[in-house]
PDB file of N, CA and C in Angstrom:
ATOM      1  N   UNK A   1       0.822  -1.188   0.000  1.00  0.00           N
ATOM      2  CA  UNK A   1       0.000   0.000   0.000  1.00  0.00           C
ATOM      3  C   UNK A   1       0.866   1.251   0.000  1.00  0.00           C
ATOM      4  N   UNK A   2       2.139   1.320   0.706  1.00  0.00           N
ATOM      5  CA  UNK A   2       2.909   2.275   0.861  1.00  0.00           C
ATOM      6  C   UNK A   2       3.302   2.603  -0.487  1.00  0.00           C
ATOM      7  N   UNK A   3       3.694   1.555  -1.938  1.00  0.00           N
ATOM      8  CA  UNK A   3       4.386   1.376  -2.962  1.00  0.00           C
ATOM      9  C   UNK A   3       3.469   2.637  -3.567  1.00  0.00           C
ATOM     10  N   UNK A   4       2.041   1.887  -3.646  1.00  0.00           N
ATOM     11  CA  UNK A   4       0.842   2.851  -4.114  1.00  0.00           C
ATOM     12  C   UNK A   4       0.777   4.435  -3.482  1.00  0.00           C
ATOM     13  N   UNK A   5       0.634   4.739  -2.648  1.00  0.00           N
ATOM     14  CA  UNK A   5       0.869   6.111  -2.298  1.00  0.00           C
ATOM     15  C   UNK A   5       2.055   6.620  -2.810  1.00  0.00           C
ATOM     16  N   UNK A   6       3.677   6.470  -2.907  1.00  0.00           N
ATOM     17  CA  UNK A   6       4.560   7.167  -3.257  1.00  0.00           C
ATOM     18  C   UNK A   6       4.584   7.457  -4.482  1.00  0.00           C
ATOM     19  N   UNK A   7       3.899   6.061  -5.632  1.00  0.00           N
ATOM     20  CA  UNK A   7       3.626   6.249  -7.068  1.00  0.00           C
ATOM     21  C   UNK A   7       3.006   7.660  -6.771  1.00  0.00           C
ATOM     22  N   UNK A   8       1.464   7.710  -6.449  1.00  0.00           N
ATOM     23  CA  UNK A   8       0.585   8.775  -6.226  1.00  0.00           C
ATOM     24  C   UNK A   8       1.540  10.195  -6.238  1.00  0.00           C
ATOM     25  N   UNK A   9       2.203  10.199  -4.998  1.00  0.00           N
ATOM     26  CA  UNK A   9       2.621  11.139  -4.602  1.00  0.00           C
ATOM     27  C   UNK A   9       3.954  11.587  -5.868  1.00  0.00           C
ATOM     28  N   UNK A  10       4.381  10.724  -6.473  1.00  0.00           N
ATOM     29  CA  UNK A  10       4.744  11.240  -7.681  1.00  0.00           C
ATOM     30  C   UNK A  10       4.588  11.561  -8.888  1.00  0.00           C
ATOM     31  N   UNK A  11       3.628  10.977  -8.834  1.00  0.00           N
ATOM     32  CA  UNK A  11       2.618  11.380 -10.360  1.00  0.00           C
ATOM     33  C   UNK A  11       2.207  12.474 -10.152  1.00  0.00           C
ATOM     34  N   UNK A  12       1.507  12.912  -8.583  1.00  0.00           N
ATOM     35  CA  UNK A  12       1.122  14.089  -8.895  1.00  0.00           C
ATOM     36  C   UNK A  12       2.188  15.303  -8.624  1.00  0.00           C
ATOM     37  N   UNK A  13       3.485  14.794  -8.161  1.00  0.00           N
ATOM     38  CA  UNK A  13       4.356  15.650  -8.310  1.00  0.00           C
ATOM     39  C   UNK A  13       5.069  16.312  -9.413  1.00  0.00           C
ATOM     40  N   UNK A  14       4.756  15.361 -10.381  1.00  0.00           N
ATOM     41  CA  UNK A  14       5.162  16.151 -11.793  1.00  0.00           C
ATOM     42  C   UNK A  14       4.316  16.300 -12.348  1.00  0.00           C
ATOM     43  N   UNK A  15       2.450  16.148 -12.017  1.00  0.00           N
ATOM     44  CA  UNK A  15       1.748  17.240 -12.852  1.00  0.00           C
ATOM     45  C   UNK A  15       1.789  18.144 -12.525  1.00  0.00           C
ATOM     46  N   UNK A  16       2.492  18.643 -10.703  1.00  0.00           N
ATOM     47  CA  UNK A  16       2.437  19.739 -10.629  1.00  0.00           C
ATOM     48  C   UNK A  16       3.737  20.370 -11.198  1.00  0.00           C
ATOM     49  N   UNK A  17       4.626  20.007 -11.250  1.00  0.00           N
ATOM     50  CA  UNK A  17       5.671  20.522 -12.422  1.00  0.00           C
ATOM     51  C   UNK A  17       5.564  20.307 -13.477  1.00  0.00           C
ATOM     52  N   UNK A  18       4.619  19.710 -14.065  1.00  0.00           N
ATOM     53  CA  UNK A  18       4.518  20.637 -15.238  1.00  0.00           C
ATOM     54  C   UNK A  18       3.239  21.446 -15.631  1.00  0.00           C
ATOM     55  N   UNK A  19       2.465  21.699 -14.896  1.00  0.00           N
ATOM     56  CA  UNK A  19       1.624  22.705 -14.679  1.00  0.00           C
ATOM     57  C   UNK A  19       2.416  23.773 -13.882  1.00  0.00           C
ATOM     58  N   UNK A  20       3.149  23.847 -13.437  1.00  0.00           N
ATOM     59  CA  UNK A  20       4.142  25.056 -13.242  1.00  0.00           C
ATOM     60  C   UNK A  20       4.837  25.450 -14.244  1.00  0.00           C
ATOM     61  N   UNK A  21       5.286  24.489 -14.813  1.00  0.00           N
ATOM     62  CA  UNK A  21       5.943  25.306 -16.074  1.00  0.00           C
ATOM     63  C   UNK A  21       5.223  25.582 -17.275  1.00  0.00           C
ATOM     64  N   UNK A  22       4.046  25.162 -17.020  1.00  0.00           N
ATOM     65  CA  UNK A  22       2.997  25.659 -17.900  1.00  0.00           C
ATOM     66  C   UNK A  22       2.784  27.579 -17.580  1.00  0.00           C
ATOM     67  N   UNK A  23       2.453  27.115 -16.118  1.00  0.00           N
ATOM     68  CA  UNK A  23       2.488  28.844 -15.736  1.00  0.00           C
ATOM     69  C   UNK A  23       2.896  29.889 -15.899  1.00  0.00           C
ATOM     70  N   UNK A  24       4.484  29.089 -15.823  1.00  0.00           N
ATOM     71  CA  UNK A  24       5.864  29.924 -15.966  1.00  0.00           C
ATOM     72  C   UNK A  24       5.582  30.688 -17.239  1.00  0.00           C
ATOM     73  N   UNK A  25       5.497  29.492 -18.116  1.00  0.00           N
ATOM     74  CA  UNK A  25       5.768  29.920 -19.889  1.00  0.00           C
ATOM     75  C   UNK A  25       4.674  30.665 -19.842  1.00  0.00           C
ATOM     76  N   UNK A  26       3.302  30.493 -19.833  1.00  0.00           N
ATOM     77  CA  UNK A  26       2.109  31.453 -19.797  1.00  0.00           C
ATOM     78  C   UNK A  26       2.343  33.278 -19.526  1.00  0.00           C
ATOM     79  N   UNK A  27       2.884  33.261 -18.102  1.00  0.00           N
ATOM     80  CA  UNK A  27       3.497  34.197 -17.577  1.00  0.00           C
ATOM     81  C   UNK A  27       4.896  34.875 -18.732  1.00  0.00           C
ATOM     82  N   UNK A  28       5.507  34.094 -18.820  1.00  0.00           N
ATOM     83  CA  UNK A  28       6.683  34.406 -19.620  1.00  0.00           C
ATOM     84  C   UNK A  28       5.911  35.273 -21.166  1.00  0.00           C
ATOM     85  N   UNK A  29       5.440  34.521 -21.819  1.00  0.00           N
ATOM     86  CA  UNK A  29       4.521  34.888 -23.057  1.00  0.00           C
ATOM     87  C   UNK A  29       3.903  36.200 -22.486  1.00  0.00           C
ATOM     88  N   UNK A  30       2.865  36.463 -21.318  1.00  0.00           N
ATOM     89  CA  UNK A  30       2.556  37.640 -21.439  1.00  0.00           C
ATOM     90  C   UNK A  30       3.320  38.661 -21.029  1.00  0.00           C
ATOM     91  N   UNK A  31       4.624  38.473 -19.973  1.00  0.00           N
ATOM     92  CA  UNK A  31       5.198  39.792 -20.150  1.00  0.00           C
ATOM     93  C   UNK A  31       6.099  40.087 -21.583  1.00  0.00           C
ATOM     94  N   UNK A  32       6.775  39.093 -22.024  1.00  0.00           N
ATOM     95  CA  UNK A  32       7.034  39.557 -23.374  1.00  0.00           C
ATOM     96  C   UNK A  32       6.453  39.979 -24.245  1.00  0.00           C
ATOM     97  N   UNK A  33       5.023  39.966 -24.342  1.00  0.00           N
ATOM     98  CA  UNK A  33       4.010  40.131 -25.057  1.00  0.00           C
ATOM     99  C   UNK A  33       4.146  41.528 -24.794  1.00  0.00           C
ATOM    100  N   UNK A  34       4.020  41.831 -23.596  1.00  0.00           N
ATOM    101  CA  UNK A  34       3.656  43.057 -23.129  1.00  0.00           C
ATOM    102  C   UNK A  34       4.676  44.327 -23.453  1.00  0.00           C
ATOM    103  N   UNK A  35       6.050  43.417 -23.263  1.00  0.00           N
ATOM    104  CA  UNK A  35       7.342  44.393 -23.151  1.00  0.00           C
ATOM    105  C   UNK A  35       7.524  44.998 -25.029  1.00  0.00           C
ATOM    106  N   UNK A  36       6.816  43.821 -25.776  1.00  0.00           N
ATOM    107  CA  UNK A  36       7.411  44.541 -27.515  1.00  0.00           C
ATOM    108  C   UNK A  36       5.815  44.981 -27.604  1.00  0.00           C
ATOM    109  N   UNK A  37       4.587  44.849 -27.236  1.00  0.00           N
ATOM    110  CA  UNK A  37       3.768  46.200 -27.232  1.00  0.00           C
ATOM    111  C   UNK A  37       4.471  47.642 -27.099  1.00  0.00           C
ATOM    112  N   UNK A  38       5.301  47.742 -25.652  1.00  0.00           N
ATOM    113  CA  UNK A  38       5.788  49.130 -25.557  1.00  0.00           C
ATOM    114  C   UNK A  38       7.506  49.390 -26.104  1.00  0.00           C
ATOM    115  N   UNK A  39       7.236  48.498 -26.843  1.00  0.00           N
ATOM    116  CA  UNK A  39       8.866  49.195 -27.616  1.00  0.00           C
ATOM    117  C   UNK A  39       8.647  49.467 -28.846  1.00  0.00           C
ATOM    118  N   UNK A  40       7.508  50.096 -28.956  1.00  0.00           N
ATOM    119  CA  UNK A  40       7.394  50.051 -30.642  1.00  0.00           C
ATOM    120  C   UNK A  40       7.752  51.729 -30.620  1.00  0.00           C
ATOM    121  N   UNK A  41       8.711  51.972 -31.387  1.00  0.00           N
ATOM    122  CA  UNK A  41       9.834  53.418 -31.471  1.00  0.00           C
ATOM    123  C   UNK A  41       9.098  53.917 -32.393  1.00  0.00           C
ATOM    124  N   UNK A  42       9.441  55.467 -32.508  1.00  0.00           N
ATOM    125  CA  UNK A  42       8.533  55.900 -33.855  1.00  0.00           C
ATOM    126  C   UNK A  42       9.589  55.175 -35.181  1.00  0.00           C
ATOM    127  N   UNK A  43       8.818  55.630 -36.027  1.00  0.00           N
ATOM    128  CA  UNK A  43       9.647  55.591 -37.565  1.00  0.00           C
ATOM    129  C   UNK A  43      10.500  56.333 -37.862  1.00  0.00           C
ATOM    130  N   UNK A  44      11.609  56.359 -38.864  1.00  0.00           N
ATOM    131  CA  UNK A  44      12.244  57.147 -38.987  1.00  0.00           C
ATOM    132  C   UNK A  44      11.610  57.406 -40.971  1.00  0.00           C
ATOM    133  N   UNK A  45      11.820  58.228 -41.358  1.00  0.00           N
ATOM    134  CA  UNK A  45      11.243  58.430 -42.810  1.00  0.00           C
ATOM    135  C   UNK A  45      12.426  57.779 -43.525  1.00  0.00           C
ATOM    136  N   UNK A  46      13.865  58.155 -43.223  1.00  0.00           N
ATOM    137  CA  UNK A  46      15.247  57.697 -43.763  1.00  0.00           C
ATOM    138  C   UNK A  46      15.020  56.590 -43.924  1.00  0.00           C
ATOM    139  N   UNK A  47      15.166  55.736 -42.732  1.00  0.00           N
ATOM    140  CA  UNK A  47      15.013  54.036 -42.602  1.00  0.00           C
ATOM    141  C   UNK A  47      13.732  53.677 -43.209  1.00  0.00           C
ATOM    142  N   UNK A  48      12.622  53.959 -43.799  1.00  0.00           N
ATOM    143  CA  UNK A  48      11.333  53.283 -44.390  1.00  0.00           C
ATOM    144  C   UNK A  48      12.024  53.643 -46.098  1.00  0.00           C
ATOM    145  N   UNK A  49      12.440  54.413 -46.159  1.00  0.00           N
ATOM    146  CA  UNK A  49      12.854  54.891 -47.463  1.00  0.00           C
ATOM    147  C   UNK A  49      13.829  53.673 -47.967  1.00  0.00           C
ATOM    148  N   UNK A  50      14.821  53.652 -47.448  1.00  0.00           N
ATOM    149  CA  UNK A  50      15.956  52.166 -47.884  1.00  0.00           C
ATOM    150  C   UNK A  50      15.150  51.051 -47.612  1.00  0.00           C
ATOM    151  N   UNK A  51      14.255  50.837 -46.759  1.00  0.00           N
ATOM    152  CA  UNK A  51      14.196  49.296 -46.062  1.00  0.00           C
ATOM    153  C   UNK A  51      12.780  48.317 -47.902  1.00  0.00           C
ATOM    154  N   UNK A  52      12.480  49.987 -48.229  1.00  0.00           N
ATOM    155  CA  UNK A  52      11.827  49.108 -49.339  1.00  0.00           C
ATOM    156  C   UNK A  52      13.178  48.432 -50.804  1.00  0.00           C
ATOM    157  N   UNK A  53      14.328  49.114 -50.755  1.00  0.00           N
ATOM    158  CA  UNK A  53      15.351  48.528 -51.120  1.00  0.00           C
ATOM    159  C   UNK A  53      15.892  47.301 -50.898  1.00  0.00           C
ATOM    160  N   UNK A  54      15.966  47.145 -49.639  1.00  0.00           N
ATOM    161  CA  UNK A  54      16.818  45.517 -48.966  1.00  0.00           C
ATOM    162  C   UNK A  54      15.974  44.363 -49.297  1.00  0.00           C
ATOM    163  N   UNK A  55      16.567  43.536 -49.637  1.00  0.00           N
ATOM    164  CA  UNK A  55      16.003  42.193 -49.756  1.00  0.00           C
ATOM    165  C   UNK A  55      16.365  41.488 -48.802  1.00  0.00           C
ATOM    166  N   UNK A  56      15.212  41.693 -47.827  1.00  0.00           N
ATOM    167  CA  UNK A  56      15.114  40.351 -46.698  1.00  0.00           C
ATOM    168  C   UNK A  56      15.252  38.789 -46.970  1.00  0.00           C
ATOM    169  N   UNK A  57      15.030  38.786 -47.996  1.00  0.00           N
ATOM    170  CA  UNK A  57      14.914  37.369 -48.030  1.00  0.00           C
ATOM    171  C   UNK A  57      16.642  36.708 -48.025  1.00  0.00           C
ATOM    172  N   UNK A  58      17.179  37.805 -48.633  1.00  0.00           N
ATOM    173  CA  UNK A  58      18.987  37.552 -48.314  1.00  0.00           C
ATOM    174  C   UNK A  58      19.239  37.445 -46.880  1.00  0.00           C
ATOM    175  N   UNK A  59      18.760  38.649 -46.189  1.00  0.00           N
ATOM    176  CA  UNK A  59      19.006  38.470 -44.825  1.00  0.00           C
ATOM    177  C   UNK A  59      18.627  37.667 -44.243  1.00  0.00           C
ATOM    178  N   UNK A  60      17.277  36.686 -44.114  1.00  0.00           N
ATOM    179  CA  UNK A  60      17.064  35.529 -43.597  1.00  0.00           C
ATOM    180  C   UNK A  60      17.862  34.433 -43.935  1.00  0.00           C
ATOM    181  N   UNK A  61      18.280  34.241 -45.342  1.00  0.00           N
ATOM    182  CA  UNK A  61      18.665  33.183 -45.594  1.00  0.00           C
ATOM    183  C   UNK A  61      20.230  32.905 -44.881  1.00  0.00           C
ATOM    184  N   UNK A  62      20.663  34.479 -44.458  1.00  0.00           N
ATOM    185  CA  UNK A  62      22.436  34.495 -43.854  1.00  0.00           C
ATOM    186  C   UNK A  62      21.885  33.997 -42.803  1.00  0.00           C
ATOM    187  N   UNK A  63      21.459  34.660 -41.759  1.00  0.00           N
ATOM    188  CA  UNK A  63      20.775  34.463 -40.543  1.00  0.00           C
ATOM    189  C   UNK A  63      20.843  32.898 -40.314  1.00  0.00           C
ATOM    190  N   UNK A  64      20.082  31.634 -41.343  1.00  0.00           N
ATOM    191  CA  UNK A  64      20.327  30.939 -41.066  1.00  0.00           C
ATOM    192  C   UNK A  64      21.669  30.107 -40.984  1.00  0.00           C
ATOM    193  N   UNK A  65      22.097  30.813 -41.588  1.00  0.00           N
ATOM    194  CA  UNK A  65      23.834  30.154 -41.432  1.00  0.00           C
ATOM    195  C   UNK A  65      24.271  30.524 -40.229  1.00  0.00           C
ATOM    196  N   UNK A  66      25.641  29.328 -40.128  1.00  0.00           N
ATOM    197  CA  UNK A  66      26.178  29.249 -38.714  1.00  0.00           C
ATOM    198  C   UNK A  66      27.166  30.047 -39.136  1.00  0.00           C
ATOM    199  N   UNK A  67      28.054  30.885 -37.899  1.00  0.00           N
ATOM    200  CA  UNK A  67      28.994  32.201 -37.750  1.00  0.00           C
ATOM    201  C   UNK A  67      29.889  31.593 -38.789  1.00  0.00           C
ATOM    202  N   UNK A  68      30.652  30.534 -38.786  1.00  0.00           N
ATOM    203  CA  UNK A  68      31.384  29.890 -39.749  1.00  0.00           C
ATOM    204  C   UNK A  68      31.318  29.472 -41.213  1.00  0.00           C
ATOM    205  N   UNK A  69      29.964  29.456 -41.556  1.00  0.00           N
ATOM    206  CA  UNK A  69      29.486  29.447 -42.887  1.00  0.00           C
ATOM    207  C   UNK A  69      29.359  30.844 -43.647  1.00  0.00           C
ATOM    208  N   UNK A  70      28.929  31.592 -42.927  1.00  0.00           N
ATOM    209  CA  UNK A  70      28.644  33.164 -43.278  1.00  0.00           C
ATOM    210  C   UNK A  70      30.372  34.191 -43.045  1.00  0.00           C
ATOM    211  N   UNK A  71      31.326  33.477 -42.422  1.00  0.00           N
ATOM    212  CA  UNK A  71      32.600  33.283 -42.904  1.00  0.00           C
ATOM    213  C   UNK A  71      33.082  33.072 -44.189  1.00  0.00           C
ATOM    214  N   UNK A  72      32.897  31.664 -43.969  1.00  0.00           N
ATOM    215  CA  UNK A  72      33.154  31.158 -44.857  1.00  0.00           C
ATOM    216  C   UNK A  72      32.686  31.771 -46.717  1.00  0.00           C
ATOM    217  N   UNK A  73      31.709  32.418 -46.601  1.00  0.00           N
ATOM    218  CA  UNK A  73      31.016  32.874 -47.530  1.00  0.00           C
ATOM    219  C   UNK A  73      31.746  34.392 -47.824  1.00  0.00           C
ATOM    220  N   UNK A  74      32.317  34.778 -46.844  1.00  0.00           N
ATOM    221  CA  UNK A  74      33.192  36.239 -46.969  1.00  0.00           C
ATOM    222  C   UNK A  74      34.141  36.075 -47.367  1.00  0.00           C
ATOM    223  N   UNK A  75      34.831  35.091 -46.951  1.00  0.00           N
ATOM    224  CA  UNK A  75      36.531  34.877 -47.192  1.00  0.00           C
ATOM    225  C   UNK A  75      35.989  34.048 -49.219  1.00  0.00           C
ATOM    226  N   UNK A  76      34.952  33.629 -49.529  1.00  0.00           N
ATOM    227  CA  UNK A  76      35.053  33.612 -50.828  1.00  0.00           C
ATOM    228  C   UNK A  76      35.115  34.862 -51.570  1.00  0.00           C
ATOM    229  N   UNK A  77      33.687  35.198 -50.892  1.00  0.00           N
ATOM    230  CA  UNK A  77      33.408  36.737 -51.804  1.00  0.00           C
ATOM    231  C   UNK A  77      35.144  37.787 -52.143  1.00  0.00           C
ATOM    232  N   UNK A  78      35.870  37.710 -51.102  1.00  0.00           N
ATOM    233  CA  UNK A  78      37.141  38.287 -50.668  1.00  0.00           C
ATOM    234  C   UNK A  78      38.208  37.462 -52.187  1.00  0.00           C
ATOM    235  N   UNK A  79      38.156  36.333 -51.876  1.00  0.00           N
ATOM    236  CA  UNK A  79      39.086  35.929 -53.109  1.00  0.00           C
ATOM    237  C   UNK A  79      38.515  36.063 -54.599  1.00  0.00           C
ATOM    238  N   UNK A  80      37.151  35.925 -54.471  1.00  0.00           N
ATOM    239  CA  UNK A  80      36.488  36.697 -56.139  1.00  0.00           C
ATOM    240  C   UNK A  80      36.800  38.163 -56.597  1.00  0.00           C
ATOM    241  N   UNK A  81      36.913  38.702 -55.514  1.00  0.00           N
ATOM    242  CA  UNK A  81      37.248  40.453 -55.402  1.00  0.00           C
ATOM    243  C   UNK A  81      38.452  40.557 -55.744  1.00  0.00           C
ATOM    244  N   UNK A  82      39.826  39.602 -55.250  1.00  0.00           N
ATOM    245  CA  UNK A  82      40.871  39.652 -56.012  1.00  0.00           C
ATOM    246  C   UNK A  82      41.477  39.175 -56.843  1.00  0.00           C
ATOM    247  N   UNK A  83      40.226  37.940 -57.245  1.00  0.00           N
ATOM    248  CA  UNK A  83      40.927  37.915 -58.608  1.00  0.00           C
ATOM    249  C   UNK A  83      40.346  38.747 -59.812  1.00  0.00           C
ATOM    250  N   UNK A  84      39.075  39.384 -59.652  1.00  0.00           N
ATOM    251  CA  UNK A  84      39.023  40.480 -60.565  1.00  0.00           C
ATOM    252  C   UNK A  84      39.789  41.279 -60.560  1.00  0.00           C
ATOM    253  N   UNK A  85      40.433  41.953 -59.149  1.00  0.00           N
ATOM    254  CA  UNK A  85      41.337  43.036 -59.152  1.00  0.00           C
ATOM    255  C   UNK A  85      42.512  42.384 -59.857  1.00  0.00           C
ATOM    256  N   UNK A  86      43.076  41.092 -59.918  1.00  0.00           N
ATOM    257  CA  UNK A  86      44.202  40.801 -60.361  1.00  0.00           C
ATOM    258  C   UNK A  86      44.023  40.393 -62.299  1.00  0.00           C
ATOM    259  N   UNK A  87      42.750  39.945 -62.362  1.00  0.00           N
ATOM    260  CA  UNK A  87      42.079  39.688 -63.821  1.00  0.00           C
ATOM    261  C   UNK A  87      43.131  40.964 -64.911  1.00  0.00           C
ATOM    262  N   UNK A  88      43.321  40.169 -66.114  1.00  0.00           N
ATOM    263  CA  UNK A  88      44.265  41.127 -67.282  1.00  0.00           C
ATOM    264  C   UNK A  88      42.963  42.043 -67.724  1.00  0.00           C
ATOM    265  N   UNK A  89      43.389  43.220 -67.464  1.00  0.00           N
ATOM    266  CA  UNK A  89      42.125  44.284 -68.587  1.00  0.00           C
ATOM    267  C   UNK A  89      42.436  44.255 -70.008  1.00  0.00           C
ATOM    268  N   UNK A  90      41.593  44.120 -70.254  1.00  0.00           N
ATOM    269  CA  UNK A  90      41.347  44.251 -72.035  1.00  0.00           C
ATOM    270  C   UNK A  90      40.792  45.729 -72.434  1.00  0.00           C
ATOM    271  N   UNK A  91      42.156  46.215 -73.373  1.00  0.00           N
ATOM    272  CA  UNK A  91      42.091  47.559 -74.208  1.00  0.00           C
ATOM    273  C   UNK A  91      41.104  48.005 -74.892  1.00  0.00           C
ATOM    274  N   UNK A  92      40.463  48.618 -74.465  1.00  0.00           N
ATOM    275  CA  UNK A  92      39.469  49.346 -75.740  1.00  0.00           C
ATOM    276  C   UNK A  92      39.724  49.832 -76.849  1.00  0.00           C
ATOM    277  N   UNK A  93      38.608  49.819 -77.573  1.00  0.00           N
ATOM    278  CA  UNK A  93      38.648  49.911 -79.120  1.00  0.00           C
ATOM    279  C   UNK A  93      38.193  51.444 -79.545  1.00  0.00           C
ATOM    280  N   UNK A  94      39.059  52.112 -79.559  1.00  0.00           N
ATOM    281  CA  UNK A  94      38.698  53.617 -79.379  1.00  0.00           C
ATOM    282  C   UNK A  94      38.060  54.001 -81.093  1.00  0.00           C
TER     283      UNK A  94
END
């Protein structure tokens, strides 16, 4: 009978942990909720003006890269840059 009660007493010890961390997160969600309600800054006219320029979809796709890939992706761009700079120019035909 004792076996049966401690089961008990642990089963319901982790519904109550995790109905606490149900709480937690609940709680968590609404003050964050709350905190980017009041951070919304005015606009700037400058920044709305470029931002229809940028292509986000570049920026997400870096974003998903790891610090080392998005490296890695510089140190190419970097050696394409010099070998154009080092590339033979061809004379024009005046």
């Amino acid at each position: 009978m004792e076996a049966v009660d401690e089961c008990a007493k642990l089963r319901g010890g982790a519904r109550l942990q995790i109905g606490m961390k149900r709480v937690k997160k609940k709680r968590w969600n609404e003050r964050t909720r709350r905190i980017r309600n009041t951070r919304t800054l005015p606009t700037d006219p400058v920044i709305e003006a470029y931002k229809k320029d940028i292509d986000r979809t570049l920026l997400r796709q870096s974003l998903k890269l790891s610090v080392t890939e998005r490296f890695e992706e510089l140190m190419e761009l970097q050696r394409f840059a010099e070998a154009l700079r080092n590339a033979p120019t061809v004379p024009e035909n005046d």
